[in-house]
PDB file of N, CA and C in Angstrom:
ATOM      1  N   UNK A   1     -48.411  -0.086 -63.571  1.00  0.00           N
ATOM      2  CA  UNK A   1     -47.580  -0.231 -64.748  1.00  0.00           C
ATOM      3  C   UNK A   1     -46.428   0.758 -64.618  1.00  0.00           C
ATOM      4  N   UNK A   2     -45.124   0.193 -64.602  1.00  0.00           N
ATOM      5  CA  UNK A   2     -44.151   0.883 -64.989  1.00  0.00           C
ATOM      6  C   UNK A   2     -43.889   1.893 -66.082  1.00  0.00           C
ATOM      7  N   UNK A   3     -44.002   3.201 -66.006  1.00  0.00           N
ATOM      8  CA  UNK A   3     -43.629   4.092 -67.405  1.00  0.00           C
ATOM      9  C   UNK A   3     -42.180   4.865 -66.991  1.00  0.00           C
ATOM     10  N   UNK A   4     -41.678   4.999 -67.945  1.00  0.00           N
ATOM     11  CA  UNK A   4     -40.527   5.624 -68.353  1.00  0.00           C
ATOM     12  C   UNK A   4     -41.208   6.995 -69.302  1.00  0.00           C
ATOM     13  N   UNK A   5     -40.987   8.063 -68.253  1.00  0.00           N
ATOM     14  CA  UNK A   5     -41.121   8.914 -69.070  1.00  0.00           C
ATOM     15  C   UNK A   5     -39.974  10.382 -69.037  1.00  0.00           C
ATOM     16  N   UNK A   6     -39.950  11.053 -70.376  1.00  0.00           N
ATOM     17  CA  UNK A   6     -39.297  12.176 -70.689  1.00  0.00           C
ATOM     18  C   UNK A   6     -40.474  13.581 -70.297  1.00  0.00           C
ATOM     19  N   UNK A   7     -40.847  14.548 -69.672  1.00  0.00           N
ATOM     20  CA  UNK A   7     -41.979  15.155 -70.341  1.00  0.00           C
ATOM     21  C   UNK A   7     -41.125  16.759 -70.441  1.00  0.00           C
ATOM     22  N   UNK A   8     -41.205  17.288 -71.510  1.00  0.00           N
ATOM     23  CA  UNK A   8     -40.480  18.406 -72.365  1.00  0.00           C
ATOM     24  C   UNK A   8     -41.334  18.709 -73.616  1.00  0.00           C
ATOM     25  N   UNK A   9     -41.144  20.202 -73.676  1.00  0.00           N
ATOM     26  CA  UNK A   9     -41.305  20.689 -74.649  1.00  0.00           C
ATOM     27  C   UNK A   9     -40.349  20.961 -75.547  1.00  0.00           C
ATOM     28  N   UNK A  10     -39.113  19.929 -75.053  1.00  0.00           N
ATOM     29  CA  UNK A  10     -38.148  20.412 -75.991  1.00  0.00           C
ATOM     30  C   UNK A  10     -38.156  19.765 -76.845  1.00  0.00           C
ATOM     31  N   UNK A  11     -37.383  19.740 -78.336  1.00  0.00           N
ATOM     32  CA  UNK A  11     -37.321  19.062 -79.725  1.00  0.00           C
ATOM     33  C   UNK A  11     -36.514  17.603 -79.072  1.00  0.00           C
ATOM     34  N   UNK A  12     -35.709  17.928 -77.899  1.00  0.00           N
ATOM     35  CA  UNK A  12     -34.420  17.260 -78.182  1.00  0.00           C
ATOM     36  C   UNK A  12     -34.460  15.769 -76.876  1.00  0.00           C
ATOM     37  N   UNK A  13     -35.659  15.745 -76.330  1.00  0.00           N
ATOM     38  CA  UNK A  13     -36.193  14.835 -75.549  1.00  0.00           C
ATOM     39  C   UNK A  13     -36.138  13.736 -75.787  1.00  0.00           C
ATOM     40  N   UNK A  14     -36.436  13.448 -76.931  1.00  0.00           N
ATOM     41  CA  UNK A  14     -36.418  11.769 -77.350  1.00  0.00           C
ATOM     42  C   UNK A  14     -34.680  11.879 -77.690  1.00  0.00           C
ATOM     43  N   UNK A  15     -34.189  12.660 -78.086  1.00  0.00           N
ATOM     44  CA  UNK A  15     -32.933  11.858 -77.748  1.00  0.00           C
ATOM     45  C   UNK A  15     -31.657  12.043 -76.417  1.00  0.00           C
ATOM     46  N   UNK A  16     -32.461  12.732 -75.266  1.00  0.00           N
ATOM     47  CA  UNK A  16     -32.079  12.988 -74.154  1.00  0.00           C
ATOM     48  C   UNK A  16     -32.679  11.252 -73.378  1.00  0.00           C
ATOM     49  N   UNK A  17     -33.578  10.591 -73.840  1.00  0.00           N
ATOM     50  CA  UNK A  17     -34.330   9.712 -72.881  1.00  0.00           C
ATOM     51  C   UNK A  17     -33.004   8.690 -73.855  1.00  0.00           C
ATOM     52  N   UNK A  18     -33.627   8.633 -75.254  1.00  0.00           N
ATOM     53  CA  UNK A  18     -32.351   7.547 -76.081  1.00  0.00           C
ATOM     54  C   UNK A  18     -31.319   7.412 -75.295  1.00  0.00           C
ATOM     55  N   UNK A  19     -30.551   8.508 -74.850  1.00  0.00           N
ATOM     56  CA  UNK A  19     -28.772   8.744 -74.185  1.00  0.00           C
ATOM     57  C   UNK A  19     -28.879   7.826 -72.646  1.00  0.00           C
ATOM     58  N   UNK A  20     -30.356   7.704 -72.103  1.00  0.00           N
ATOM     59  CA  UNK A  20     -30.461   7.513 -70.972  1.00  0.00           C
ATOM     60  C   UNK A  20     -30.407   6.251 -71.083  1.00  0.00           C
ATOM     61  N   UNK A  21     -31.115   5.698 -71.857  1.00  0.00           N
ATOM     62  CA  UNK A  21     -31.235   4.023 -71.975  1.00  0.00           C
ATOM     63  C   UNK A  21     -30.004   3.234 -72.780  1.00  0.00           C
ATOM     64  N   UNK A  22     -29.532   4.036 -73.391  1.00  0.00           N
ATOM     65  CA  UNK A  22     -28.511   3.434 -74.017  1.00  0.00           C
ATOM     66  C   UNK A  22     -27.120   3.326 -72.867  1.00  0.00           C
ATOM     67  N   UNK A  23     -27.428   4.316 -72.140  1.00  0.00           N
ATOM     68  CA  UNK A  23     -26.063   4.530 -71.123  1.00  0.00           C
ATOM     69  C   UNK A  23     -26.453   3.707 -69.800  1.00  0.00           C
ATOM     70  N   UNK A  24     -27.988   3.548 -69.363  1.00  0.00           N
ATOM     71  CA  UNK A  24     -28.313   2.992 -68.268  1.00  0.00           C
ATOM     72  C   UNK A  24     -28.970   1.502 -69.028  1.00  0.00           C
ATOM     73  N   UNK A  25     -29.175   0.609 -70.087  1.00  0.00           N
ATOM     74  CA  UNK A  25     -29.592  -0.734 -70.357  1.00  0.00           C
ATOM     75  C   UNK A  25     -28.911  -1.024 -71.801  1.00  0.00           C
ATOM     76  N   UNK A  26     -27.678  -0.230 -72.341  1.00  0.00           N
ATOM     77  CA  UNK A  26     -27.334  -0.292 -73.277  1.00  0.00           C
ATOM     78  C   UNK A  26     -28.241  -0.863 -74.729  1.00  0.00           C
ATOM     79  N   UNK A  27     -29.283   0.057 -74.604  1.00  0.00           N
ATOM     80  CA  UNK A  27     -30.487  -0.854 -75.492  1.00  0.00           C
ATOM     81  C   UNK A  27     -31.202   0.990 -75.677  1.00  0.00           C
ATOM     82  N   UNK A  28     -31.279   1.025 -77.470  1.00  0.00           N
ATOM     83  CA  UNK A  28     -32.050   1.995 -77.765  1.00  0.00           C
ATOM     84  C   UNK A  28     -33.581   2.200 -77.214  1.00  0.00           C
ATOM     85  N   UNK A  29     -33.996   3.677 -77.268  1.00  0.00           N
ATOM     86  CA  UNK A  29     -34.920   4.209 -77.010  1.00  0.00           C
ATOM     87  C   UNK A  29     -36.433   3.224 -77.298  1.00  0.00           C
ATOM     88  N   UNK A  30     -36.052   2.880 -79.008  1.00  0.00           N
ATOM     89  CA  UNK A  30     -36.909   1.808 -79.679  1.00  0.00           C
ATOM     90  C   UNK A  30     -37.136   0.960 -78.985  1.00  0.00           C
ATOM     91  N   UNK A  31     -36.261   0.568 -78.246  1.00  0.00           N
ATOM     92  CA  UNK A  31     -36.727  -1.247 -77.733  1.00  0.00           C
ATOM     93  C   UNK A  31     -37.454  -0.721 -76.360  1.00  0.00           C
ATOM     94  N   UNK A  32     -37.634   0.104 -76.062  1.00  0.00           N
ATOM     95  CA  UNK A  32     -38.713   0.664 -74.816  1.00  0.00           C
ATOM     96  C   UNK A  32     -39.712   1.476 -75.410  1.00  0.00           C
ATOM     97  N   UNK A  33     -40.355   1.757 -76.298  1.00  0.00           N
ATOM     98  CA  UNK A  33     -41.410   2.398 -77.000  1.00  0.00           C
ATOM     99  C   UNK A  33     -42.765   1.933 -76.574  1.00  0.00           C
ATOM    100  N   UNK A  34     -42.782   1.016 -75.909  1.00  0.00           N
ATOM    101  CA  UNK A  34     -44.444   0.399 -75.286  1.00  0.00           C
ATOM    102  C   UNK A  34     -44.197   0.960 -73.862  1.00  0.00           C
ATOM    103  N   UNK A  35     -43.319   1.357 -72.965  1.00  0.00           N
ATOM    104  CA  UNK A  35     -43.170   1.846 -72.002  1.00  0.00           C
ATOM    105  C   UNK A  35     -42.334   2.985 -71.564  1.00  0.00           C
ATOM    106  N   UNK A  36     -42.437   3.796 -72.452  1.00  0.00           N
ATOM    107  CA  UNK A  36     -41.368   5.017 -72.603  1.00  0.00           C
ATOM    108  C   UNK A  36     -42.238   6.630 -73.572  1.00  0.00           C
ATOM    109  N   UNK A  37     -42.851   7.136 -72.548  1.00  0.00           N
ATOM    110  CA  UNK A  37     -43.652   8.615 -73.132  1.00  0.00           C
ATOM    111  C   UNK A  37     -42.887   9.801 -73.163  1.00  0.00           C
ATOM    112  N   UNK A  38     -42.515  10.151 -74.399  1.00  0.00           N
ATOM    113  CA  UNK A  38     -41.685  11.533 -74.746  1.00  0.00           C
ATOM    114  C   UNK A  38     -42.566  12.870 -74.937  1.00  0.00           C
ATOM    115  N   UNK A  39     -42.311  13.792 -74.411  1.00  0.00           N
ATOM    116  CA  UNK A  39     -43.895  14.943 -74.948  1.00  0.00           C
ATOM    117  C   UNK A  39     -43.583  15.854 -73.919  1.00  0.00           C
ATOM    118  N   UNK A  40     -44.555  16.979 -74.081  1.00  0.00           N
ATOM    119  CA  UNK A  40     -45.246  17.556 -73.267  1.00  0.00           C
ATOM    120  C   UNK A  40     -46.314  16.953 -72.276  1.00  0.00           C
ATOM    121  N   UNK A  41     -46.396  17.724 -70.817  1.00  0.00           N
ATOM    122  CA  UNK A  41     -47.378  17.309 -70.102  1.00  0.00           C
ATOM    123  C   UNK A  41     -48.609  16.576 -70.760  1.00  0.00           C
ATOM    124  N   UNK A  42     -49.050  17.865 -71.636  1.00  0.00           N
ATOM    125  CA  UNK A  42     -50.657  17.298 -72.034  1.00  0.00           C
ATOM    126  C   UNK A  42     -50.678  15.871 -73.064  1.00  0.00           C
ATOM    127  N   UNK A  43     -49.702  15.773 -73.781  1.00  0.00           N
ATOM    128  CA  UNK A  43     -49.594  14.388 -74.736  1.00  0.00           C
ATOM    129  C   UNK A  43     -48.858  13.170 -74.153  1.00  0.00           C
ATOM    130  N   UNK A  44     -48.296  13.707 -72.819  1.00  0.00           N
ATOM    131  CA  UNK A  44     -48.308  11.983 -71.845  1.00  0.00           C
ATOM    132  C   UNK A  44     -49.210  11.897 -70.861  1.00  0.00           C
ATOM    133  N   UNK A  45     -50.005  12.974 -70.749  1.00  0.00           N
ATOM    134  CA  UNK A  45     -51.340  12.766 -69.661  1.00  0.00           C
ATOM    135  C   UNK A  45     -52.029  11.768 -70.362  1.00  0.00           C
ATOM    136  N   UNK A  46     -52.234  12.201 -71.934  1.00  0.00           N
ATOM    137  CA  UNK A  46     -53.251  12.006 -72.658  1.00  0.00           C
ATOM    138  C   UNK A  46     -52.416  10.581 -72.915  1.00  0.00           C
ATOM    139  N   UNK A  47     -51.890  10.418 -73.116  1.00  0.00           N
ATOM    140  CA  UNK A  47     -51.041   8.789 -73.418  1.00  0.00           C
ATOM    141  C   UNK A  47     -51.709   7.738 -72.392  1.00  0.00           C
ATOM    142  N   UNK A  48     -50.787   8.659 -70.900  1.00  0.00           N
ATOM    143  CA  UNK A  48     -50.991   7.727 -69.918  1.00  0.00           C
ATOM    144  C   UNK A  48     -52.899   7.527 -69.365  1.00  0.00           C
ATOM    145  N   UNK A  49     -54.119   8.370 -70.155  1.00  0.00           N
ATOM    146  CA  UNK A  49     -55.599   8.633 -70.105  1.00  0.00           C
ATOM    147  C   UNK A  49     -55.572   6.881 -70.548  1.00  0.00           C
ATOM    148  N   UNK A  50     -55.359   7.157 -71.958  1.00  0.00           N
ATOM    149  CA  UNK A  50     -55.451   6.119 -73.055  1.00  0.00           C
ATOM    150  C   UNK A  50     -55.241   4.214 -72.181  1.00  0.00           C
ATOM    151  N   UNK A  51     -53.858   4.539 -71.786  1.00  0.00           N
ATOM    152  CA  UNK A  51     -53.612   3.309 -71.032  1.00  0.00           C
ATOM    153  C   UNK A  51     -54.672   2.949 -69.474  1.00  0.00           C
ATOM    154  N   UNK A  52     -55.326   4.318 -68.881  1.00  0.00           N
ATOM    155  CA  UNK A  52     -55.744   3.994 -67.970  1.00  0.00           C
ATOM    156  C   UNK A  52     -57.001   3.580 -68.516  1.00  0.00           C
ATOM    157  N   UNK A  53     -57.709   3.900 -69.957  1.00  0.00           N
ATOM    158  CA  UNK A  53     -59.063   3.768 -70.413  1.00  0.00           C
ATOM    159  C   UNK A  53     -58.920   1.923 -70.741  1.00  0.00           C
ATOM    160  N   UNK A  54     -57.772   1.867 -70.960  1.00  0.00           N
ATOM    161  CA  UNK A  54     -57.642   0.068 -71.141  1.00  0.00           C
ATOM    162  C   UNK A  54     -57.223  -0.509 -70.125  1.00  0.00           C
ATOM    163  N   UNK A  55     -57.543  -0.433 -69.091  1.00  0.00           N
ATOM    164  CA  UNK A  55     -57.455  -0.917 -67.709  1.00  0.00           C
ATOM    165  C   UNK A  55     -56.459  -0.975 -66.823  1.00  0.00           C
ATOM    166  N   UNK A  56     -55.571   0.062 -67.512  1.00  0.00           N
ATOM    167  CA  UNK A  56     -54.393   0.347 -66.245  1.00  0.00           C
ATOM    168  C   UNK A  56     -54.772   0.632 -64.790  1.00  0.00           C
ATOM    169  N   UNK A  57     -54.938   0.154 -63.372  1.00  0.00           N
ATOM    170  CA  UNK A  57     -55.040   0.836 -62.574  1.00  0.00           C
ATOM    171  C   UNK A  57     -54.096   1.888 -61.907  1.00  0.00           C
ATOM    172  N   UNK A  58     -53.263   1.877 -62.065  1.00  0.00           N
ATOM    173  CA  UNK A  58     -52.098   2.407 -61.771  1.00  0.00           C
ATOM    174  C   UNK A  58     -50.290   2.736 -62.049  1.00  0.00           C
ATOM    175  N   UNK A  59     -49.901   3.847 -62.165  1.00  0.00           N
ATOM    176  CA  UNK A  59     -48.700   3.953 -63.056  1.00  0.00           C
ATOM    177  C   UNK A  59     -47.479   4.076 -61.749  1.00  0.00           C
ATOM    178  N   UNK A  60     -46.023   4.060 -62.054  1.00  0.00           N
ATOM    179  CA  UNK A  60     -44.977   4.370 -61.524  1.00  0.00           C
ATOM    180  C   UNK A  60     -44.479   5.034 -62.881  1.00  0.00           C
ATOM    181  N   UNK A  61     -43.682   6.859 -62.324  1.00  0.00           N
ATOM    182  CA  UNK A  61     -43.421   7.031 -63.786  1.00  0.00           C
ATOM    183  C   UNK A  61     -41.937   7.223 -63.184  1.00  0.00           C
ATOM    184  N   UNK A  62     -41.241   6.649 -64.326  1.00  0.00           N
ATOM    185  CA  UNK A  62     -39.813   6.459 -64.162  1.00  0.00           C
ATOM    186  C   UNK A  62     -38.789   7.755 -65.136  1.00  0.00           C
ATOM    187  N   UNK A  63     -38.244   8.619 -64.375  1.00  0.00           N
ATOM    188  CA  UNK A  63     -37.625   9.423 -65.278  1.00  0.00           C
ATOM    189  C   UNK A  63     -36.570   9.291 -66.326  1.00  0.00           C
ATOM    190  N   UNK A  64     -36.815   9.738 -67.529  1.00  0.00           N
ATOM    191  CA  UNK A  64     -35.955   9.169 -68.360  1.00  0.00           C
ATOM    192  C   UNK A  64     -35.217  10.426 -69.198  1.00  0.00           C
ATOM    193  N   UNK A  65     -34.472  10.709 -68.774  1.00  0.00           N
ATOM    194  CA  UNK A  65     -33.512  12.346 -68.363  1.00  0.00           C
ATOM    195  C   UNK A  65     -32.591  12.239 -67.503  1.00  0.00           C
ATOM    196  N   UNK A  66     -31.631  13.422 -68.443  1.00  0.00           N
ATOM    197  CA  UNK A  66     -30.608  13.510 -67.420  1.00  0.00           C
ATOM    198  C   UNK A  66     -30.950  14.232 -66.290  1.00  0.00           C
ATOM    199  N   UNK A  67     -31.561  14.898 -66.498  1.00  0.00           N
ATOM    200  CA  UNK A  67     -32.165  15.896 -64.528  1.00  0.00           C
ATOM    201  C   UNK A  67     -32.976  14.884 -64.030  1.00  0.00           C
ATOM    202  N   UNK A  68     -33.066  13.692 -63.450  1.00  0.00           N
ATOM    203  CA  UNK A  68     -34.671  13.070 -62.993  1.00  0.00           C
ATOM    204  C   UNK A  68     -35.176  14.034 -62.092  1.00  0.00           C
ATOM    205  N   UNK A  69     -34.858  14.797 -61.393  1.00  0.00           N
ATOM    206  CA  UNK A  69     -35.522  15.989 -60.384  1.00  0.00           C
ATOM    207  C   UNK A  69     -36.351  16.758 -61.348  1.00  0.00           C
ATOM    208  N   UNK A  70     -36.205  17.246 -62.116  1.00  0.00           N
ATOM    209  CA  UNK A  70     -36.927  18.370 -62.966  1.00  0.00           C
ATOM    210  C   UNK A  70     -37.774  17.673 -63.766  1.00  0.00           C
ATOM    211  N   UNK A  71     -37.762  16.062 -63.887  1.00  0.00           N
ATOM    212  CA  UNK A  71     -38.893  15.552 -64.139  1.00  0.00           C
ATOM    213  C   UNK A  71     -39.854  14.974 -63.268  1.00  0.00           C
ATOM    214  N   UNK A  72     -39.149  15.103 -62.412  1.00  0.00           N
ATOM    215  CA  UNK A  72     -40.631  15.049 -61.182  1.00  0.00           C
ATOM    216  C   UNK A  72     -41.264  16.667 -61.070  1.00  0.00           C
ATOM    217  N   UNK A  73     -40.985  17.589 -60.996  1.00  0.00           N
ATOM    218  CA  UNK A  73     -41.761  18.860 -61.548  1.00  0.00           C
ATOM    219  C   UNK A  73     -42.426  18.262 -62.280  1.00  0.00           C
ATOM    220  N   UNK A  74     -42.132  18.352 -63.446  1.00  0.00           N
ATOM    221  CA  UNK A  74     -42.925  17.844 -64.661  1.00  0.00           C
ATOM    222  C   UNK A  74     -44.367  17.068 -64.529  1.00  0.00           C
ATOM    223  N   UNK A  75     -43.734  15.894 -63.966  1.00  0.00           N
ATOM    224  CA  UNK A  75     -44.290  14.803 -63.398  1.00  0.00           C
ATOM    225  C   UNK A  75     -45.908  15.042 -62.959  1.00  0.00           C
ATOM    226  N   UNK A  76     -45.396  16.298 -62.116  1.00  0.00           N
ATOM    227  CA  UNK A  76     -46.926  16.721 -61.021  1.00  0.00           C
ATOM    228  C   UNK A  76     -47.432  17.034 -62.077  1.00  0.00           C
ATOM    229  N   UNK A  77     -46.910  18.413 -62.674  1.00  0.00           N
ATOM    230  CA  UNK A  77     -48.078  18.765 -64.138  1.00  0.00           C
ATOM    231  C   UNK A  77     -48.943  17.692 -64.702  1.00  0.00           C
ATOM    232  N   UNK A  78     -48.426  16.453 -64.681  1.00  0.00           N
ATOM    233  CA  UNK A  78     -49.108  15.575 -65.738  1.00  0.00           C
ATOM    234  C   UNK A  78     -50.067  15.087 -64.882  1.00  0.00           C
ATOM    235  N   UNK A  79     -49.627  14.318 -63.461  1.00  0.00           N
ATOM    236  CA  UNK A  79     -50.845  13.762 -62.681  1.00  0.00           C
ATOM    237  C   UNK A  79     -51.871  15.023 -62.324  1.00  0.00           C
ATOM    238  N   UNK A  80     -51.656  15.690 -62.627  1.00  0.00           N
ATOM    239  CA  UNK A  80     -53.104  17.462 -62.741  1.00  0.00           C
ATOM    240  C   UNK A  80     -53.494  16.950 -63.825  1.00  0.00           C
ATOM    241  N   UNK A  81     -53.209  17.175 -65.022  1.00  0.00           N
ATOM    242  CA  UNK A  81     -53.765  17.184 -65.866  1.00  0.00           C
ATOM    243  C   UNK A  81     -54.981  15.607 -66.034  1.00  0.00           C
ATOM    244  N   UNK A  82     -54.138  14.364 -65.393  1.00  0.00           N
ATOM    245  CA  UNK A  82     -54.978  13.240 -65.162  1.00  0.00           C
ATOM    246  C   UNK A  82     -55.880  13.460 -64.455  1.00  0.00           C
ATOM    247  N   UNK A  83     -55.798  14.047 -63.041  1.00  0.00           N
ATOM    248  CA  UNK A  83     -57.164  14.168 -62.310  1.00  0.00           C
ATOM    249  C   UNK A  83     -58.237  14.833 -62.871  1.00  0.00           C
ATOM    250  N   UNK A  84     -57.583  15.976 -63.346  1.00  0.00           N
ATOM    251  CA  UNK A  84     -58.612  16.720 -64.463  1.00  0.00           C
ATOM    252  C   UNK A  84     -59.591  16.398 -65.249  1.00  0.00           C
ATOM    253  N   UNK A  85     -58.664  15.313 -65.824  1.00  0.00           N
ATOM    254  CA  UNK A  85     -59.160  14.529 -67.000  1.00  0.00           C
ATOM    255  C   UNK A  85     -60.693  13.719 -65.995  1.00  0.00           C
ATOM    256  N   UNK A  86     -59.893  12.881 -65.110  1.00  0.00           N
ATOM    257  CA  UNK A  86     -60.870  12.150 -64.271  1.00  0.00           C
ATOM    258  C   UNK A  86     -62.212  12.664 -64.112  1.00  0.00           C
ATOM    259  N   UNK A  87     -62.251  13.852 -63.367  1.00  0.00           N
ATOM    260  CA  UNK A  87     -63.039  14.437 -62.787  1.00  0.00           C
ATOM    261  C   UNK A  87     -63.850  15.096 -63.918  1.00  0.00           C
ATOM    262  N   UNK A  88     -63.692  15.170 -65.404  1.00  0.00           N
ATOM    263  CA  UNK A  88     -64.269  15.709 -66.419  1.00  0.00           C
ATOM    264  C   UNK A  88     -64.270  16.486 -67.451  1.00  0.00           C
ATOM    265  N   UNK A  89     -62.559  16.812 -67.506  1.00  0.00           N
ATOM    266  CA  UNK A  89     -61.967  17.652 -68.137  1.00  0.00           C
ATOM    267  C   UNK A  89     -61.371  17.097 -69.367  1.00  0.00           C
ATOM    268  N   UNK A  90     -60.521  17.568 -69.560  1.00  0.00           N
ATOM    269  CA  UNK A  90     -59.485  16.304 -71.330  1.00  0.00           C
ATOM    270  C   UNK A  90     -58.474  16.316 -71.100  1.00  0.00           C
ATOM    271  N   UNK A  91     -58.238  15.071 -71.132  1.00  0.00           N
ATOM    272  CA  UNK A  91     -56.759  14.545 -71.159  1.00  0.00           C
ATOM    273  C   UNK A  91     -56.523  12.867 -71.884  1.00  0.00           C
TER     274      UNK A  91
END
């Protein structure tokens, strides 16, 4: 499954990803809300948990930011926190 994600602790994320989609599919943030996770690591691990508990086998996460580099940092944080989760931890 394709995700579009932001992952930040900043306030201002959801409308850093908004600027992205509006400038790259001229189409608000809203109309991608089933495939678009704004948050911190631990609340799109826990997002992307949720989707894997309903039979996702597998994600592509698509950066949705103006840095996409610094959301692949990000990025790793979250697939940790998934294996974690996997292996018996919470996420």
């Amino acid at each position: 499954m394709m995700v579009f994600a932001n992952v930040s602790k900043d306030a201002g994320a959801r409308q850093e990803a908004d600027r992205v989609f509006c400038g790259q599919y001229r189409l608000p943030l809203e109309r991608f809300e089933r495939w678009a996770l704004v948050g911190d690591a631990e609340s799109v691990a826990s997002d992307l948990a949720e989707l894997r508990n309903a039979g996702v086998d597998g994600f592509v996460l698509v950066p949705a930011a103006p840095n996409p580099l610094a959301q692949h940092d990000r990025f790793a944080d979250v697939v940790d926190l998934l294996e974690n989760a996997r292996r018996g931890g919470a996420a």
